[in-house]
C-alpha atoms as a PDB file:
ATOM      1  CA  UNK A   1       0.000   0.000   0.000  1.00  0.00           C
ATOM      2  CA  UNK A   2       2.822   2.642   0.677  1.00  0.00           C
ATOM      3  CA  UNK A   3       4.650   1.536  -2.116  1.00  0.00           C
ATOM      4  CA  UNK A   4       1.393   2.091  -4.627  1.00  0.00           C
ATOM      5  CA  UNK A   5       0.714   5.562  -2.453  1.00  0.00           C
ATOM      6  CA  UNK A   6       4.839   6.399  -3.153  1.00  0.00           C
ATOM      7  CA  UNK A   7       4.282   5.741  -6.717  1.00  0.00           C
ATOM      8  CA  UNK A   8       0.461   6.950  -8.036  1.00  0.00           C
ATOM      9  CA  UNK A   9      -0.027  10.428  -5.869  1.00  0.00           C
ATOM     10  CA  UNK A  10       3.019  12.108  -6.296  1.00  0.00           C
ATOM     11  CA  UNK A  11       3.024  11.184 -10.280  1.00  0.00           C
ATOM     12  CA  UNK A  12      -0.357  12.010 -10.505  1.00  0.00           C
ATOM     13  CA  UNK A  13       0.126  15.068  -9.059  1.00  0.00           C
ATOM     14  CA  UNK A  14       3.108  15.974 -11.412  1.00  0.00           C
ATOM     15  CA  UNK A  15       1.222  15.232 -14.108  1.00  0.00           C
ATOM     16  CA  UNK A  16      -1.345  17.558 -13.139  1.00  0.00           C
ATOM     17  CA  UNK A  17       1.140  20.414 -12.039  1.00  0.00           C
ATOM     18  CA  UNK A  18       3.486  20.327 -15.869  1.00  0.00           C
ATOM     19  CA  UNK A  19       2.824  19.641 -19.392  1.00  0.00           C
ATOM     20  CA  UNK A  20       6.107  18.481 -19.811  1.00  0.00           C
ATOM     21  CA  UNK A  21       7.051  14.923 -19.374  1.00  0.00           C
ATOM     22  CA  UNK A  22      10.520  15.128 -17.887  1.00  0.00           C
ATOM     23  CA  UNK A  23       9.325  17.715 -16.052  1.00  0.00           C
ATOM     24  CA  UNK A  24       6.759  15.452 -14.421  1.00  0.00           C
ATOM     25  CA  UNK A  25       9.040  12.804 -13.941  1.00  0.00           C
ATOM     26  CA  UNK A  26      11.917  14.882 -11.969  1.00  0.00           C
ATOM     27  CA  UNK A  27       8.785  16.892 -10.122  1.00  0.00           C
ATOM     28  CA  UNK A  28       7.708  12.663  -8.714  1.00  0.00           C
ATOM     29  CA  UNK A  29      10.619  12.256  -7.826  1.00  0.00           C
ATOM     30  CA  UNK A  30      11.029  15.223  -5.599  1.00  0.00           C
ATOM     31  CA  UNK A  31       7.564  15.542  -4.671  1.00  0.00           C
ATOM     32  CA  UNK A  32       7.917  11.344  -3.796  1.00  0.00           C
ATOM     33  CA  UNK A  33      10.844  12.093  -1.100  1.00  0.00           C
ATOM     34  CA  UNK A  34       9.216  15.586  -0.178  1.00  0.00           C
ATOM     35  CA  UNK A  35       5.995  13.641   1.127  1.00  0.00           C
ATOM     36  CA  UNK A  36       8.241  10.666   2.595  1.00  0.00           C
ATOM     37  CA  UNK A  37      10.024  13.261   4.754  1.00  0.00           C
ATOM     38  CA  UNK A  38       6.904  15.146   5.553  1.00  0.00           C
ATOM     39  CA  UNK A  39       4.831  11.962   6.527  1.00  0.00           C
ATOM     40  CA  UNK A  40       7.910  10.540   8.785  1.00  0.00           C
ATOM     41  CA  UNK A  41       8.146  14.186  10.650  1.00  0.00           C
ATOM     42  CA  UNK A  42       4.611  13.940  10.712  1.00  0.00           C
ATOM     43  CA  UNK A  43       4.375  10.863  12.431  1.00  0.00           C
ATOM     44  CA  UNK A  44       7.504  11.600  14.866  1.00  0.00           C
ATOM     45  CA  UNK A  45       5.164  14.649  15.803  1.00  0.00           C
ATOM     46  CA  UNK A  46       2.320  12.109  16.263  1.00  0.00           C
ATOM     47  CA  UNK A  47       3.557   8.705  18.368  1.00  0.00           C
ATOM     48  CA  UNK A  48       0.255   7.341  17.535  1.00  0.00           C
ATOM     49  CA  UNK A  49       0.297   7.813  14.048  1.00  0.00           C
ATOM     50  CA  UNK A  50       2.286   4.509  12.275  1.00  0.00           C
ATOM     51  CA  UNK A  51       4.636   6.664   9.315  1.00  0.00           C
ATOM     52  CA  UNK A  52       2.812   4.549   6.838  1.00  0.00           C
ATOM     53  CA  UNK A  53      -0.319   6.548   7.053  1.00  0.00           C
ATOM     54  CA  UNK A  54       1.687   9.547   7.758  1.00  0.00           C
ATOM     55  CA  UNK A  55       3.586   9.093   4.324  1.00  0.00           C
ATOM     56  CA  UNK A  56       0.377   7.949   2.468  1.00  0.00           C
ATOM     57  CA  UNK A  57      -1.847  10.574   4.034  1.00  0.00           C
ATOM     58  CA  UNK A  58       0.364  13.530   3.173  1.00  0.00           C
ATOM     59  CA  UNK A  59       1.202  12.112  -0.519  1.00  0.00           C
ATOM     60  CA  UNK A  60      -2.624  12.124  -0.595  1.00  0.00           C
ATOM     61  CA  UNK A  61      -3.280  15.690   0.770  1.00  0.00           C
ATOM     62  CA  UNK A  62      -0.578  17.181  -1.905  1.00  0.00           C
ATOM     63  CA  UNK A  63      -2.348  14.968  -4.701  1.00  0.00           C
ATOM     64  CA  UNK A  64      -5.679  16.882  -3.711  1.00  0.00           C
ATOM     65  CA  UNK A  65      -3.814  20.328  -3.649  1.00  0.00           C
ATOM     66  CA  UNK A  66      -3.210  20.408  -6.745  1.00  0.00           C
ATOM     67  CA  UNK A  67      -6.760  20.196  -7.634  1.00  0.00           C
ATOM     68  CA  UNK A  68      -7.185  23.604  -5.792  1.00  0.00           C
ATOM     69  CA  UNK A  69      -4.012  24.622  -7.581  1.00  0.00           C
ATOM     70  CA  UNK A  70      -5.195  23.405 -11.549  1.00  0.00           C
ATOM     71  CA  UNK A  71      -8.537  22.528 -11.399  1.00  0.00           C
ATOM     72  CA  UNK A  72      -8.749  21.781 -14.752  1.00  0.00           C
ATOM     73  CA  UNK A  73      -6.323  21.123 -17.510  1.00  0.00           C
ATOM     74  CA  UNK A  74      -7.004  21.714 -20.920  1.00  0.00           C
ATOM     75  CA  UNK A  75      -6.978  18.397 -23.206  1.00  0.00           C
ATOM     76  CA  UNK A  76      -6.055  19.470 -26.488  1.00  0.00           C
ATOM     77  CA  UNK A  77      -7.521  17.393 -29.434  1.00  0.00           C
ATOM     78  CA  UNK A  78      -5.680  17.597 -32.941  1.00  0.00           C
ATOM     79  CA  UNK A  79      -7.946  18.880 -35.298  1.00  0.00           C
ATOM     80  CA  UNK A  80      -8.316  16.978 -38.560  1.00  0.00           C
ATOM     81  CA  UNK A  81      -7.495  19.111 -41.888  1.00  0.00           C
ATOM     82  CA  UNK A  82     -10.034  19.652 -43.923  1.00  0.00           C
ATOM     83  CA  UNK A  83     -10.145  18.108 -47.403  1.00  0.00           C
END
């Protein structure tokens, strides 16, 4: 489960924040260790909290920001040329 969380939310949310493929893929990566970092601190804040939900909760909560952020990106469809 935190290895599917680690993966999906922070490349879905690159996706969402650039156009540009290795863009995306560079902004994962950092936004991946970015919201392993936050979830552990967040959990050493919280005893309670196990750092899996931590990291999985906060990967989740920056996927969902950047709805607020983009809320909707433009698909572009190629037109055909006329004959």
């Amino acid at each position: 489960m935190l290895l599917l969380g680690l993966l999906a939310a922070p490349a879905g949310a690159a996706i969402r924040l650039t156009d540009r493929p290795f863009h995306a893929l560079a902004l994962s990566a950092g936004l991946a260790v970015a919201e392993m970092w936050g979830g552990l601190l967040l959990s050493a804040e919280a005893p309670k909290l196990p750092p899996s939900f931590a990291i999985t909760a906060t990967a989740s909560a920056v996927y969902a920001t950047t709805f607020l952020i983009r809320p909707r990106r433009a698909v572009v469809v190629p037109r055909m040329a006329a004959a």
